[in-house]
PDB file of N, CA and C in Angstrom:
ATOM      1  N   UNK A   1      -1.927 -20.838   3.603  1.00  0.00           N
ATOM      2  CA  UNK A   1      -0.796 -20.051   4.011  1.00  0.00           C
ATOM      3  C   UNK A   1      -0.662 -18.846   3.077  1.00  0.00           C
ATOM      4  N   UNK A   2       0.099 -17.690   3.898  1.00  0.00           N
ATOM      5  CA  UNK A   2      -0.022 -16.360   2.729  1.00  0.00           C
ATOM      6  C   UNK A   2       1.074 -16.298   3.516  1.00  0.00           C
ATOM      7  N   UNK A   3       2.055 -15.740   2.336  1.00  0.00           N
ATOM      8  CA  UNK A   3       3.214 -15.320   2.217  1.00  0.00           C
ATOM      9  C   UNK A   3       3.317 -14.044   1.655  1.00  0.00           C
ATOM     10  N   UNK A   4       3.981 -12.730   2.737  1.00  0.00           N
ATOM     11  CA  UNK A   4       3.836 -11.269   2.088  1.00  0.00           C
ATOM     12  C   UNK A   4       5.728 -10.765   2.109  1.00  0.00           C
ATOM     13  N   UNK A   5       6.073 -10.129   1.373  1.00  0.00           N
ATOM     14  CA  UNK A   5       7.699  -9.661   1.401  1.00  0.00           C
ATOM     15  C   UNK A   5       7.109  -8.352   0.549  1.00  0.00           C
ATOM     16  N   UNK A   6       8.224  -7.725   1.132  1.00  0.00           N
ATOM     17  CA  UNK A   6       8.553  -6.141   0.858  1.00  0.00           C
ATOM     18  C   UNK A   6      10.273  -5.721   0.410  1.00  0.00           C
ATOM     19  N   UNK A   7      10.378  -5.814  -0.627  1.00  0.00           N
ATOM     20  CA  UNK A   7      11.609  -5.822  -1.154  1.00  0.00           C
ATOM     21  C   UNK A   7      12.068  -4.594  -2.138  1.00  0.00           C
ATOM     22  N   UNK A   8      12.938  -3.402  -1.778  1.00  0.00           N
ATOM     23  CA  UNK A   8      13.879  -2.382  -2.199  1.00  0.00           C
ATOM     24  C   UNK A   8      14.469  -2.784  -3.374  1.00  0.00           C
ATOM     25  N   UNK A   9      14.849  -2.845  -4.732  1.00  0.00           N
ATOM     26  CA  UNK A   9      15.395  -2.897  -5.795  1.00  0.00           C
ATOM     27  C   UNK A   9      15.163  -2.327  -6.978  1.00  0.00           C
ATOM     28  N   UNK A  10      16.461  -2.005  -7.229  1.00  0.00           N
ATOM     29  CA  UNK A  10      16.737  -1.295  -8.338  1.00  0.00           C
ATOM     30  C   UNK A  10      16.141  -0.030  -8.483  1.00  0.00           C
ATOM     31  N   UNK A  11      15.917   0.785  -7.252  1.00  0.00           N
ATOM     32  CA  UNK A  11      15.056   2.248  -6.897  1.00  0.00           C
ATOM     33  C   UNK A  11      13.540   2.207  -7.395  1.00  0.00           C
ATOM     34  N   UNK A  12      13.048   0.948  -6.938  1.00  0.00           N
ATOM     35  CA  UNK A  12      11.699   0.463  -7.120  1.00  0.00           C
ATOM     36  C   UNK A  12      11.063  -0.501  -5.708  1.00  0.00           C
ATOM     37  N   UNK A  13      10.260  -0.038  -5.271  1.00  0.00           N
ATOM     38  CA  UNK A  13       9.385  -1.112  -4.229  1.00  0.00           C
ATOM     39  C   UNK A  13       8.583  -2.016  -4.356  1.00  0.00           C
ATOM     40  N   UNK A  14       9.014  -3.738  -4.331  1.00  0.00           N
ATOM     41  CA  UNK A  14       7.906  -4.823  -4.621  1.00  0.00           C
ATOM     42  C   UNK A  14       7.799  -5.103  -3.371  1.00  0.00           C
ATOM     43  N   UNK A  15       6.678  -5.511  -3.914  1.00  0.00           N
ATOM     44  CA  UNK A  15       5.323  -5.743  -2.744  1.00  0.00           C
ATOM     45  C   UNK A  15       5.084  -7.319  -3.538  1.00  0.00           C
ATOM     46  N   UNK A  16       5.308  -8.390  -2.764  1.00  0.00           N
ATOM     47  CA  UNK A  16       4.767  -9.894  -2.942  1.00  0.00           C
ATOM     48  C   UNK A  16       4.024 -10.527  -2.372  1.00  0.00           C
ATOM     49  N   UNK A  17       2.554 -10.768  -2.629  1.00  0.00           N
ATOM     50  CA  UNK A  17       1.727 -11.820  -2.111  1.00  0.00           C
ATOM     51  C   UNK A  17       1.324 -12.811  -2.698  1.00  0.00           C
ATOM     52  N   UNK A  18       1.647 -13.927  -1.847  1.00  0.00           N
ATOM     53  CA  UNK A  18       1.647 -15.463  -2.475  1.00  0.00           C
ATOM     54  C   UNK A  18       0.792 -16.229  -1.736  1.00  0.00           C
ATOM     55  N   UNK A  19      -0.373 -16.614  -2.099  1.00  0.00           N
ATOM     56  CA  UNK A  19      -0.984 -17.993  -1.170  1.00  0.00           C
ATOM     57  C   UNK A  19      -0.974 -18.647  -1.893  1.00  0.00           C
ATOM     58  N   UNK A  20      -1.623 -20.372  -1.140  1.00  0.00           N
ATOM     59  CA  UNK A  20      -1.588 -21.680  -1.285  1.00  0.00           C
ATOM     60  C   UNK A  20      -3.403 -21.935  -1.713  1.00  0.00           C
ATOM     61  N   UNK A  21      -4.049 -20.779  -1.612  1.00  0.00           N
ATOM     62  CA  UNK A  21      -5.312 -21.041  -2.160  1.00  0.00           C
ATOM     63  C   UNK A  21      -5.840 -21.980  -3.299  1.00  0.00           C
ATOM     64  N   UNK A  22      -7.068 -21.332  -3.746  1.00  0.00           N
ATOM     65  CA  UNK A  22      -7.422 -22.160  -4.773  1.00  0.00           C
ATOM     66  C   UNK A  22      -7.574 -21.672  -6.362  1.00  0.00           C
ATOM     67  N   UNK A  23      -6.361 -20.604  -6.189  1.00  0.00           N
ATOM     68  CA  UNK A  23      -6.224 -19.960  -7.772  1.00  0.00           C
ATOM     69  C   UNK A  23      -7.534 -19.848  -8.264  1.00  0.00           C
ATOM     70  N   UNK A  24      -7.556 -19.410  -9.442  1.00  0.00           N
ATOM     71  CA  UNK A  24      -8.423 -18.272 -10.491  1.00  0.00           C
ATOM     72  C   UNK A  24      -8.062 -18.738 -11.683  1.00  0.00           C
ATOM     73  N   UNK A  25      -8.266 -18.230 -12.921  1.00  0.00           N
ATOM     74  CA  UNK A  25      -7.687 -18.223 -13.925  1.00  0.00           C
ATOM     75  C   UNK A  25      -7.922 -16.813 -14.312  1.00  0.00           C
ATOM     76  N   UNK A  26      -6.461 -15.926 -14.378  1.00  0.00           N
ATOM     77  CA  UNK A  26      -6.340 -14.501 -14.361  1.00  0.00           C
ATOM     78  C   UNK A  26      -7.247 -14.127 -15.505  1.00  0.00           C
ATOM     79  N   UNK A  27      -7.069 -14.620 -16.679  1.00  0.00           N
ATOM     80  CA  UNK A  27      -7.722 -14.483 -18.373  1.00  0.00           C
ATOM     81  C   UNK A  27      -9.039 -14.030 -17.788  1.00  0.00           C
ATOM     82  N   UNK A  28      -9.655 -15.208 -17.299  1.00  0.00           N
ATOM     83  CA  UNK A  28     -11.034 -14.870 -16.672  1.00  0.00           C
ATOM     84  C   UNK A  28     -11.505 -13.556 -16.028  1.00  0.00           C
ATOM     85  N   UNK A  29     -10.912 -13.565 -15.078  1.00  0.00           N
ATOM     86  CA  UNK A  29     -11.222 -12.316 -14.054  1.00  0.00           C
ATOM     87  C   UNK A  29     -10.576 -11.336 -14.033  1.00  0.00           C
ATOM     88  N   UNK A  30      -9.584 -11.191 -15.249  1.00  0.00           N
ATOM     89  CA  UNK A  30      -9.426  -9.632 -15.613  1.00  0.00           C
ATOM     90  C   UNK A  30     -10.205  -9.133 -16.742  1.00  0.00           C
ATOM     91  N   UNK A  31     -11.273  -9.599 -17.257  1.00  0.00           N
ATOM     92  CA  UNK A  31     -12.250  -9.479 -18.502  1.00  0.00           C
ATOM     93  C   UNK A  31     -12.822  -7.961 -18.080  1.00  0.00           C
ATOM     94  N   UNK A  32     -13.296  -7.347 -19.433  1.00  0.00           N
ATOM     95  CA  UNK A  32     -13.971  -6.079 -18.737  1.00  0.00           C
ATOM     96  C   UNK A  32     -14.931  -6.303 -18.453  1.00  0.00           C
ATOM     97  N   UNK A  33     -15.796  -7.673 -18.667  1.00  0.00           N
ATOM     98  CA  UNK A  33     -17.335  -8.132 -18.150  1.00  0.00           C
ATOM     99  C   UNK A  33     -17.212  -8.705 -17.230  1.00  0.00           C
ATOM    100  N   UNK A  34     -15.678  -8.942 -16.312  1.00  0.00           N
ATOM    101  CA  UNK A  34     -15.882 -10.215 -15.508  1.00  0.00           C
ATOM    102  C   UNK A  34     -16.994 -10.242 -13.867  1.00  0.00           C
ATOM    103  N   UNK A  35     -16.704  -9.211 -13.793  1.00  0.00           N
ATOM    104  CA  UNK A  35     -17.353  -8.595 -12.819  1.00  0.00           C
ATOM    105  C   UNK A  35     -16.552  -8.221 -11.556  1.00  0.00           C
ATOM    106  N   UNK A  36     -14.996  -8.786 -11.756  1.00  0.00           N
ATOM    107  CA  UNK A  36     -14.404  -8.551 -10.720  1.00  0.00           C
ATOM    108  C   UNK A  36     -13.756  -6.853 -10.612  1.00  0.00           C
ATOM    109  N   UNK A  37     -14.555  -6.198  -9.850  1.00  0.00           N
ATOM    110  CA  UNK A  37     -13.908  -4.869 -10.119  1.00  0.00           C
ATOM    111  C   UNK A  37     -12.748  -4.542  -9.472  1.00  0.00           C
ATOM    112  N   UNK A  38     -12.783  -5.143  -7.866  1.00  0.00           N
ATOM    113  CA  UNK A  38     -11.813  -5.009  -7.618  1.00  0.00           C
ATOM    114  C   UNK A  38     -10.197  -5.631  -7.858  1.00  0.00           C
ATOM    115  N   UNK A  39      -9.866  -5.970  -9.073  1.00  0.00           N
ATOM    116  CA  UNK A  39      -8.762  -6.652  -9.733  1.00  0.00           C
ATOM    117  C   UNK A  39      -8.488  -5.126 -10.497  1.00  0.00           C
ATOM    118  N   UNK A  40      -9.391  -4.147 -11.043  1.00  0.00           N
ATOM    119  CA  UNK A  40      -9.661  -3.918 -12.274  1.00  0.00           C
ATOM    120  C   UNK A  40      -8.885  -2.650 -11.550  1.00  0.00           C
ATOM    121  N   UNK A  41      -9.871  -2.245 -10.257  1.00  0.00           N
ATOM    122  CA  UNK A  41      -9.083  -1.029  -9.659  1.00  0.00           C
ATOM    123  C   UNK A  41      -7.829  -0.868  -8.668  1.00  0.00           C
ATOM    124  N   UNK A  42      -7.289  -2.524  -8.889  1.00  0.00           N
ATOM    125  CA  UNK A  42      -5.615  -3.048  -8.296  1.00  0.00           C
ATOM    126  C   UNK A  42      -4.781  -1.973  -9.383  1.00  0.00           C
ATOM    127  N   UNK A  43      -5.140  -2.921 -10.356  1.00  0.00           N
ATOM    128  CA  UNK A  43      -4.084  -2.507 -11.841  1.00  0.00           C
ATOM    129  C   UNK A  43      -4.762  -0.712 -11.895  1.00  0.00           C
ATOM    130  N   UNK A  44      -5.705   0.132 -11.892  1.00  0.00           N
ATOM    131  CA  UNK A  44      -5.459   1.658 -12.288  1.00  0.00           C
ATOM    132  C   UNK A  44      -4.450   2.550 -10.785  1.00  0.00           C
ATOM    133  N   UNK A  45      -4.643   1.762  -9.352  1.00  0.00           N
ATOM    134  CA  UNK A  45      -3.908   2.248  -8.658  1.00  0.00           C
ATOM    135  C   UNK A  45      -2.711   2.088  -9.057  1.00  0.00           C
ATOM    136  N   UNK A  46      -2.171   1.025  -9.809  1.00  0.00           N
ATOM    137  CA  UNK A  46      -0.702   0.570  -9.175  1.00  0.00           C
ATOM    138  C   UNK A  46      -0.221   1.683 -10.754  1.00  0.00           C
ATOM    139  N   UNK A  47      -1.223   1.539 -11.532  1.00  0.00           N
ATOM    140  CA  UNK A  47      -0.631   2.857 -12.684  1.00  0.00           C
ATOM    141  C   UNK A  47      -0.502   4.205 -12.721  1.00  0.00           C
ATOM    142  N   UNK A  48      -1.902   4.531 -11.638  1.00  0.00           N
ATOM    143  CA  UNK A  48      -1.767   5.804 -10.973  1.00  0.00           C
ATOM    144  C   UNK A  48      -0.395   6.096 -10.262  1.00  0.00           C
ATOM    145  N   UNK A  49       0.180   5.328  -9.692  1.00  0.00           N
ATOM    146  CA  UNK A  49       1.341   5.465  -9.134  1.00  0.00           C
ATOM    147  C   UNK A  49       2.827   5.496  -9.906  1.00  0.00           C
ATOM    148  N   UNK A  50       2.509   5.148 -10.671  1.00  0.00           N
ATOM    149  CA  UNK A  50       3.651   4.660 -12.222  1.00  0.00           C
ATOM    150  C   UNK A  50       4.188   3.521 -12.302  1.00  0.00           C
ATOM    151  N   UNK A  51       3.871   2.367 -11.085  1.00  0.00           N
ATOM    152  CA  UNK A  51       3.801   1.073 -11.204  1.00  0.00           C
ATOM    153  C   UNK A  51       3.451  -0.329 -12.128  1.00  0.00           C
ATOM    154  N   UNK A  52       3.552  -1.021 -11.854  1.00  0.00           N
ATOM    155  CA  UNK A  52       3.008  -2.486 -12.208  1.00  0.00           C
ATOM    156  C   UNK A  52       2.409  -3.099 -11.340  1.00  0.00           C
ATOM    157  N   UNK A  53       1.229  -3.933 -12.109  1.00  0.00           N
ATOM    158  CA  UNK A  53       0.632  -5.105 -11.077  1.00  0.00           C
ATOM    159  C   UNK A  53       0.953  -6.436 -11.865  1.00  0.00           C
ATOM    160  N   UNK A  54       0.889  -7.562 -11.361  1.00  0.00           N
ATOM    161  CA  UNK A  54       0.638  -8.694 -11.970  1.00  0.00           C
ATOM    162  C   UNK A  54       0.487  -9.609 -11.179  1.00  0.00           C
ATOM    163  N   UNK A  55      -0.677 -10.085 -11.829  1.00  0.00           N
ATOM    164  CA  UNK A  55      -1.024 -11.328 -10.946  1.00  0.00           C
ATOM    165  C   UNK A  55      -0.762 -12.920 -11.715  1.00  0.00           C
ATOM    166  N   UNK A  56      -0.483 -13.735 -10.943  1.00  0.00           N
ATOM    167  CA  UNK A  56      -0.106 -14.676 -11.631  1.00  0.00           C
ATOM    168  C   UNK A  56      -0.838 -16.004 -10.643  1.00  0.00           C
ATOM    169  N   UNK A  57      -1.821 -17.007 -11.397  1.00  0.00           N
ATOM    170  CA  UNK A  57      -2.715 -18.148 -11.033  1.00  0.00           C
ATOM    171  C   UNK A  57      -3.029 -18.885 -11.530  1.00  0.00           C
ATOM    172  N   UNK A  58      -2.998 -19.728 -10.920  1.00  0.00           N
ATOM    173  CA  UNK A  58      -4.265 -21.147 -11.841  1.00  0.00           C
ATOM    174  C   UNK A  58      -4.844 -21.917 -10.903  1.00  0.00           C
ATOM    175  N   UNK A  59      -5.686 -22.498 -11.523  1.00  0.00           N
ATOM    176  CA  UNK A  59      -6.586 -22.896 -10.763  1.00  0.00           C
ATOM    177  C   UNK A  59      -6.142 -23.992  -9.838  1.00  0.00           C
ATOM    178  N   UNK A  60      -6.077 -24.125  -8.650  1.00  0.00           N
ATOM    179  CA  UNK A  60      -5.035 -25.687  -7.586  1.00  0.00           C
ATOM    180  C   UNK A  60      -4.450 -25.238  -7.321  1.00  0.00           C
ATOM    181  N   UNK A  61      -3.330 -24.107  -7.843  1.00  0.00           N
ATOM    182  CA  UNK A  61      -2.439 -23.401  -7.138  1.00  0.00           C
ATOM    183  C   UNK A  61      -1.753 -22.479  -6.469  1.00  0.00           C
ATOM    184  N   UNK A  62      -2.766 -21.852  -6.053  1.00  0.00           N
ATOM    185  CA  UNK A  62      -2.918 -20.259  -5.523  1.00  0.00           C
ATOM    186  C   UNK A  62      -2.529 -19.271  -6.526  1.00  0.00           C
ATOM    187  N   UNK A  63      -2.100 -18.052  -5.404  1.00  0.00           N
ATOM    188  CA  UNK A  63      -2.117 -16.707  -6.404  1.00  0.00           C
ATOM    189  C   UNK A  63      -1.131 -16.351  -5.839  1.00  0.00           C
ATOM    190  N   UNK A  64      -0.065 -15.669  -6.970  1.00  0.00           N
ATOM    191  CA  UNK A  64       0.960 -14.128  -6.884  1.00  0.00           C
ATOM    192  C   UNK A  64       0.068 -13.172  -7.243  1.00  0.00           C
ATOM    193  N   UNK A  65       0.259 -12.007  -6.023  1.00  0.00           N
ATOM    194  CA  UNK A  65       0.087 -10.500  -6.524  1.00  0.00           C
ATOM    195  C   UNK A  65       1.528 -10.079  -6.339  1.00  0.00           C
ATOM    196  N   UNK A  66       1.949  -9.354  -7.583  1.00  0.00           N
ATOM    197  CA  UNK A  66       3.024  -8.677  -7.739  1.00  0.00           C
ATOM    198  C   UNK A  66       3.034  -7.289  -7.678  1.00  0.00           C
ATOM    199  N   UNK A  67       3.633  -6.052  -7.142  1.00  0.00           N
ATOM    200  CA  UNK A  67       3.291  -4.827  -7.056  1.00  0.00           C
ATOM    201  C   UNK A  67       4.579  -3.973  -6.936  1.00  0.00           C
ATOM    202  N   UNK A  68       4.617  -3.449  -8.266  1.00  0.00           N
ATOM    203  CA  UNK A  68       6.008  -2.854  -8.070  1.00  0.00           C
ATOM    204  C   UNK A  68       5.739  -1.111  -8.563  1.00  0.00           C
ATOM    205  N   UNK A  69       6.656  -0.359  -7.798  1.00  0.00           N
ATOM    206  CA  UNK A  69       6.055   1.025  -7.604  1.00  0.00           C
ATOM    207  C   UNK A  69       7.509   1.708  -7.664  1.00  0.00           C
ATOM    208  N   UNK A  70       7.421   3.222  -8.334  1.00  0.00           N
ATOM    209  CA  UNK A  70       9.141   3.819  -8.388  1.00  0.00           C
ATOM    210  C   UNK A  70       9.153   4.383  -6.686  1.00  0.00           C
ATOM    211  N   UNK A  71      10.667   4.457  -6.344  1.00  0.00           N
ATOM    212  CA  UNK A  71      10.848   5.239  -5.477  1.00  0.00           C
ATOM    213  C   UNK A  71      10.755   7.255  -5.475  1.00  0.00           C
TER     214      UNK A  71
END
């Protein structure tokens, strides 16, 4: 199951995606060797923008992507 919300606060736009997958361990796959690039070029968009990313996982229990951006 994936769960997506789009939520207005505090003159900022989050963006929430949540599944029931099979998690990651973030430490891992945000490494600069990890090989995952596309994690790598989540986080320079969401800074290009003047945002935040964060992802939050473990392994059994899926994943949050968090994405918050100014208005």
């Amino acid at each position: 199951m994936v769960n997506v919300e789009l939520l207005v606060e505090d003159e900022r736009l989050t963006l929430l995606i949540a599944d029931d997958g099979a998690g990651f361990l973030v430490e891992e796959a945000e490494g600069a060797d990890s090989g995952h690039l596309g994690l790598t070029l989540m986080h320079e968009r969401a800074q290009q923008g003047g945002g935040t990313l964060i992802l939050t996982s473990e392994t059994g229990t899926g994943t949050v992507v968090r994405l918050q951006l100014p208005i």
